[in-house]
N, C-alpha and C. Protein backbone atom coordinates (compact mmCIF):
# COMPACT_ATOMS: atom_id res chain seq x y z
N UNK A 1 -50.44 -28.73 125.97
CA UNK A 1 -49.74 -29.90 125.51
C UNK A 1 -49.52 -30.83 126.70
N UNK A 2 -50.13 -32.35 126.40
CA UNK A 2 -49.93 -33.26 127.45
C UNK A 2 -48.35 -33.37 127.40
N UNK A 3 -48.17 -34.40 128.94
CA UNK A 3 -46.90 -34.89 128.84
C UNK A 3 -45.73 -35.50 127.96
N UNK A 4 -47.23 -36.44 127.48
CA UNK A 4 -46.41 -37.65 126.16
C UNK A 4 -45.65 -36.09 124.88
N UNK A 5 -46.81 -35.46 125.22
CA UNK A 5 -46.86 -34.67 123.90
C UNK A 5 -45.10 -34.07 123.90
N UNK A 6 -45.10 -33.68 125.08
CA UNK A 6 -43.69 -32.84 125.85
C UNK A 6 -42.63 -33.82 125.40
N UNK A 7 -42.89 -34.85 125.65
CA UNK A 7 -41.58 -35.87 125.30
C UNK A 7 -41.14 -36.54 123.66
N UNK A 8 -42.34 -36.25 123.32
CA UNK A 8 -42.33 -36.78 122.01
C UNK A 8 -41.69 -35.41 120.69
N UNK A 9 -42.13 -34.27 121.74
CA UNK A 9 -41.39 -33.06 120.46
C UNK A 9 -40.50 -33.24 120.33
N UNK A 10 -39.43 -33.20 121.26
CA UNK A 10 -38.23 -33.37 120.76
C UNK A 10 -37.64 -34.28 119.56
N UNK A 11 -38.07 -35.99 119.62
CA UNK A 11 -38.06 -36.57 118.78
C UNK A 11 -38.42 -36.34 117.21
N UNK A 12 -39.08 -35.29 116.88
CA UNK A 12 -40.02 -34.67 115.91
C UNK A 12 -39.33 -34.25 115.11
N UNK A 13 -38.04 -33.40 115.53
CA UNK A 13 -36.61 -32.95 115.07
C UNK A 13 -35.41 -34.17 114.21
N UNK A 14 -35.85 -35.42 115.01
CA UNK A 14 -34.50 -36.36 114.41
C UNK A 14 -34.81 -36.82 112.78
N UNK A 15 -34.07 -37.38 112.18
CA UNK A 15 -33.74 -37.50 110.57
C UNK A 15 -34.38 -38.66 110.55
N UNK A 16 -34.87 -39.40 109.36
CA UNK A 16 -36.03 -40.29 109.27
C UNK A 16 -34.90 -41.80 110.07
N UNK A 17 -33.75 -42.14 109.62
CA UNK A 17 -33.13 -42.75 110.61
C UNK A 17 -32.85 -42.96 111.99
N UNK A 18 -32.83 -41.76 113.11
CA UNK A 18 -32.81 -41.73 113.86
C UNK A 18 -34.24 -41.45 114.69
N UNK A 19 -35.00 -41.42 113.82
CA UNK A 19 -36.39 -41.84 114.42
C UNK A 19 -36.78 -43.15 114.16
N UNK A 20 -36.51 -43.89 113.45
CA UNK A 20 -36.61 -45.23 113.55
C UNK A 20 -35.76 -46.22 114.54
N UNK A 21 -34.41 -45.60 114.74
CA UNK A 21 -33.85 -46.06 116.01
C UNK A 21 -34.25 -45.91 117.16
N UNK A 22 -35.02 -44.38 117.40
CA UNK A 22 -35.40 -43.96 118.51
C UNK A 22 -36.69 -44.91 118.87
N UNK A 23 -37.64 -45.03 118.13
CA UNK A 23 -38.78 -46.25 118.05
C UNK A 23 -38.14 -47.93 118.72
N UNK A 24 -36.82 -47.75 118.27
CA UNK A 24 -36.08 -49.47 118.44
C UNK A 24 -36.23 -49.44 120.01
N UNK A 25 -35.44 -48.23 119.95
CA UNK A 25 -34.45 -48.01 121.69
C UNK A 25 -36.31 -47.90 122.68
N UNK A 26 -36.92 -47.39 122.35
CA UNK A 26 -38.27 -47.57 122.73
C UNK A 26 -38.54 -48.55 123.09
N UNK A 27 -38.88 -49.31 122.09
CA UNK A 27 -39.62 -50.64 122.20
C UNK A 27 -38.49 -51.93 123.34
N UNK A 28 -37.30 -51.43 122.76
CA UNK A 28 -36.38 -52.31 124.32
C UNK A 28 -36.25 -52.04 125.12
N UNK A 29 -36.50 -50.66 125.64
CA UNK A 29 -36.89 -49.66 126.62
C UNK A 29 -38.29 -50.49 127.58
N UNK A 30 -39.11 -50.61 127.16
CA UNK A 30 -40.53 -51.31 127.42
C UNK A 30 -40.05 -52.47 127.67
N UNK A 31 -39.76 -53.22 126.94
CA UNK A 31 -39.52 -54.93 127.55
C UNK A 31 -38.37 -54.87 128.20
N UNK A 32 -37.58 -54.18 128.44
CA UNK A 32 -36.58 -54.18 129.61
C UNK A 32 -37.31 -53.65 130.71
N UNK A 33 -38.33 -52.93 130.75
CA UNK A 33 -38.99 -52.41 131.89
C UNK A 33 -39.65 -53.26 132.24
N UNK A 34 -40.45 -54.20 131.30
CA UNK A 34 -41.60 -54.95 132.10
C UNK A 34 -40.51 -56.33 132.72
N UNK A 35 -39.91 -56.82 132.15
CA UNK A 35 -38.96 -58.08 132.39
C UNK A 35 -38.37 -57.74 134.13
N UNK A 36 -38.09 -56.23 134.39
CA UNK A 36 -37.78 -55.98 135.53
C UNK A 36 -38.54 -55.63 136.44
N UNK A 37 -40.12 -55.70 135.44
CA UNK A 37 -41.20 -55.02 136.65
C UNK A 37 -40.81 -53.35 137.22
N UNK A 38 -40.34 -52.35 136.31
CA UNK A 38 -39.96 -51.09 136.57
C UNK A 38 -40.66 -50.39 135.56
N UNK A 39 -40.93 -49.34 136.19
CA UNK A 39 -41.46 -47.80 135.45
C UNK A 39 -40.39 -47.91 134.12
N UNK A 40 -40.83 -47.46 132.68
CA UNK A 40 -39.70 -47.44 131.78
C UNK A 40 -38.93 -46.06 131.86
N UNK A 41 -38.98 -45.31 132.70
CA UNK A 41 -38.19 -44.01 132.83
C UNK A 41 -37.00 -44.01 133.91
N UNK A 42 -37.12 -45.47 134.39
CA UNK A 42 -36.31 -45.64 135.39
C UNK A 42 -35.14 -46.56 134.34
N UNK A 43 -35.20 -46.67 133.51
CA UNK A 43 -34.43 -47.56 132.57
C UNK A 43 -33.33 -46.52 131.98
N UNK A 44 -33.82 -46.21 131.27
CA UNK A 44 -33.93 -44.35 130.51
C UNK A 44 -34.63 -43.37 130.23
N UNK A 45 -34.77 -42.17 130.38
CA UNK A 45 -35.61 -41.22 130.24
C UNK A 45 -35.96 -41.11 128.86
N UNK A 46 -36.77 -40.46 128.33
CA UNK A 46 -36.66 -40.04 126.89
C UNK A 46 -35.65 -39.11 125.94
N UNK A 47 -35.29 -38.68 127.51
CA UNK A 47 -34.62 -37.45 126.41
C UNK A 47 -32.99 -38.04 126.22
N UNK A 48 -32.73 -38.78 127.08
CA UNK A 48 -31.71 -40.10 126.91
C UNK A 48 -31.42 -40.61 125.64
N UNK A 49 -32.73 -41.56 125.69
CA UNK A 49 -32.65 -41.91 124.22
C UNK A 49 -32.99 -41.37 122.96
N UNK A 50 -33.54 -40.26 123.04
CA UNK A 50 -33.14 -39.39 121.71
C UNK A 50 -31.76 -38.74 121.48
N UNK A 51 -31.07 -38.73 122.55
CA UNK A 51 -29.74 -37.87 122.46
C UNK A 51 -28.96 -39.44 121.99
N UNK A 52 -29.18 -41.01 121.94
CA UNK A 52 -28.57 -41.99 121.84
C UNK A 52 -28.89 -41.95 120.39
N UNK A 53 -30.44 -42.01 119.77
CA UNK A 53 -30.54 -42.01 118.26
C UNK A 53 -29.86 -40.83 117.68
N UNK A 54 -29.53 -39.26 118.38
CA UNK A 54 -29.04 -38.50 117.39
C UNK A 54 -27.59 -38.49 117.33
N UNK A 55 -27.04 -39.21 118.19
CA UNK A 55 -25.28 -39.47 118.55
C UNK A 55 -25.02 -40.80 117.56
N UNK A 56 -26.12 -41.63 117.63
CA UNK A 56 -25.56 -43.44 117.53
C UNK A 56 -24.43 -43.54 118.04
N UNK A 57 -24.00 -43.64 119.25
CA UNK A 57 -22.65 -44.39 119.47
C UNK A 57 -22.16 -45.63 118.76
N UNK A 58 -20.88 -45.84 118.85
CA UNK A 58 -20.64 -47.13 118.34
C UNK A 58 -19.60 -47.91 118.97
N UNK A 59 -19.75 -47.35 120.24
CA UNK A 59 -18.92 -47.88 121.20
C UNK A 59 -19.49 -47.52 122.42
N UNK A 60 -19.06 -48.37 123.65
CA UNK A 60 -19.15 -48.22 125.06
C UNK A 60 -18.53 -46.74 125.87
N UNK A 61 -17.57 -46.02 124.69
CA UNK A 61 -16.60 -45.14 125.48
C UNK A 61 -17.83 -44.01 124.68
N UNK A 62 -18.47 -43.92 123.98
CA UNK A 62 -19.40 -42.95 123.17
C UNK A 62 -20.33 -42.99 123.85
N UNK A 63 -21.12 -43.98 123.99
CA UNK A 63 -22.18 -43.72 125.04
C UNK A 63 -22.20 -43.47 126.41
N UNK A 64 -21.08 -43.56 126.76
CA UNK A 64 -20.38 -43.03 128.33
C UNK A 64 -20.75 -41.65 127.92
N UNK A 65 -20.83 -40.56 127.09
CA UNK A 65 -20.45 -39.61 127.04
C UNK A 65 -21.84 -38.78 127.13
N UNK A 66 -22.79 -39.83 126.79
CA UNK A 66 -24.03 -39.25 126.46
C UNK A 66 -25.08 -38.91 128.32
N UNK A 67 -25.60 -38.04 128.29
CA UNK A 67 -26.04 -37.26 129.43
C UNK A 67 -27.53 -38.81 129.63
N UNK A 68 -27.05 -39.03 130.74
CA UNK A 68 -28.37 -40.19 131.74
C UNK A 68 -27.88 -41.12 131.46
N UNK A 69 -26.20 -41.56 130.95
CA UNK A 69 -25.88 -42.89 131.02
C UNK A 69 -24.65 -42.75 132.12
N UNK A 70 -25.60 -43.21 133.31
CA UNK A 70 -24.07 -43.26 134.05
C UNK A 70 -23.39 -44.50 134.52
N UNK A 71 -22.14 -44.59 134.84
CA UNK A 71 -21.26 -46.17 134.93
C UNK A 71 -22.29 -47.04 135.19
N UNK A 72 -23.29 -47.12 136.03
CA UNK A 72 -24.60 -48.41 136.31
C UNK A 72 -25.10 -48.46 135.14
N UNK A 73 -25.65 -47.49 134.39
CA UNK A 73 -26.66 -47.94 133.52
C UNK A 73 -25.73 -48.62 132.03
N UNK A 74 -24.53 -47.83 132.30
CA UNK A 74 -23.52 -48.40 131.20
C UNK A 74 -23.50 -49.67 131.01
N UNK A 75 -23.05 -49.79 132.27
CA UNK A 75 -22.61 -51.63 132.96
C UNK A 75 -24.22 -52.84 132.34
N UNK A 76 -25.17 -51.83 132.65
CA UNK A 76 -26.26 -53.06 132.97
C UNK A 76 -26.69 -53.08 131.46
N UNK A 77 -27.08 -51.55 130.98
CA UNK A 77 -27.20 -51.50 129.37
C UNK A 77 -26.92 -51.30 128.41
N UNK A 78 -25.64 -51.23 128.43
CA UNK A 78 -24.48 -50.53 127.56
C UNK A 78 -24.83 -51.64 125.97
N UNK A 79 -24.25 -52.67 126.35
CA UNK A 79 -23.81 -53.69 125.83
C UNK A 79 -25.46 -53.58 124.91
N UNK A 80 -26.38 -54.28 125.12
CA UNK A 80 -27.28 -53.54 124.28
C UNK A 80 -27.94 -52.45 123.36
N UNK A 81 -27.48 -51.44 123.73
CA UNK A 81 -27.59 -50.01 123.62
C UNK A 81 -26.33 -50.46 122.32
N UNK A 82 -25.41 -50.13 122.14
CA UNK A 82 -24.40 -50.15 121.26
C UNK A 82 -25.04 -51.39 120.37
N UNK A 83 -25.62 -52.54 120.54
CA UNK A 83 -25.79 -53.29 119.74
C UNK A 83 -27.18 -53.12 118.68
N UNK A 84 -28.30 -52.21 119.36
CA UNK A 84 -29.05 -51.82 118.73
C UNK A 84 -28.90 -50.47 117.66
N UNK A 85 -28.16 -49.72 117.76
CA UNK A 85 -27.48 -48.92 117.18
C UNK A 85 -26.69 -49.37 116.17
N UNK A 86 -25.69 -50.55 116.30
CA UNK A 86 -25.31 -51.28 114.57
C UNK A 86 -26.22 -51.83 113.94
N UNK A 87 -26.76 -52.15 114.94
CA UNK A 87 -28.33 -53.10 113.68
C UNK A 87 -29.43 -51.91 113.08
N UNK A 88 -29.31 -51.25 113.69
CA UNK A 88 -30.02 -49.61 112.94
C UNK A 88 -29.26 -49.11 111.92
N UNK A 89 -27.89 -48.89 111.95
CA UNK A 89 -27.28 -48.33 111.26
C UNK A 89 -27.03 -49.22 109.84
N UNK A 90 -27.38 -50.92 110.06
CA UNK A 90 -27.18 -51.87 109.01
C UNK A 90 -27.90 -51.58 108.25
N UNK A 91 -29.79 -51.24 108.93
CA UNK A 91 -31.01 -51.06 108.24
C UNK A 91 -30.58 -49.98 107.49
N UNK A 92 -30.30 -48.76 108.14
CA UNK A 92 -30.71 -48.07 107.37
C UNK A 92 -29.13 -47.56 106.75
N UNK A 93 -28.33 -48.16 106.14
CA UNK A 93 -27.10 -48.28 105.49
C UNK A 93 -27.37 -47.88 104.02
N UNK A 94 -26.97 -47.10 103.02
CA UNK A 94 -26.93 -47.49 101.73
C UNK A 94 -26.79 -48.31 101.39
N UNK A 95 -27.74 -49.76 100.27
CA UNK A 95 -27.34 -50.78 99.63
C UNK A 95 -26.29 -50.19 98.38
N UNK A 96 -25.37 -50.62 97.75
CA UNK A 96 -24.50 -50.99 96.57
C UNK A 96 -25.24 -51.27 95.42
């Protein structure tokens, strides 16, 4: 099993919701990397943001809690991170 392969099992496990978040946190993962000209593992690791899609925080003090977010990355990505997580949770909300 390649690398990608290694990183991607884990994800394999999350609920059809939190694999669609995990895809979000991805894809802003990447354009936050290239915008800074950085490796995207230097942003967050993977296993980061699968532990962010299977938690969804919904606050700054929740994602403090989660393992590879520390006070820097809080500070710089917090505020995003929590905001992609309500707009996931809107999508995939029960309609009425």
């Amino acid at each position: 099993m390649g690398p990608r392969n290694l990183a991607s099992a884990p994800a394999a496990d999350l609920d059809p919701a939190a694999k669609a978040l995990w895809e979000a946190l991805r894809a802003w993962r990447l354009d936050e990397a290239h915008r800074q000209e950085l490796p995207s593992y230097v942003i967050f690791h993977d296993a980061t943001l699968i532990e962010v899609s299977r938690r969804r925080p919904a606050s700054l003090a929740a994602l403090a809690k989660i393992p590879g977010v520390g006070r820097t990355k809080l500070e710089r990505y917090g505020d995003a991170l929590v905001a992609l997580v309500a707009a996931s949770s809107l999508k995939n909300s029960p309609r009425a």
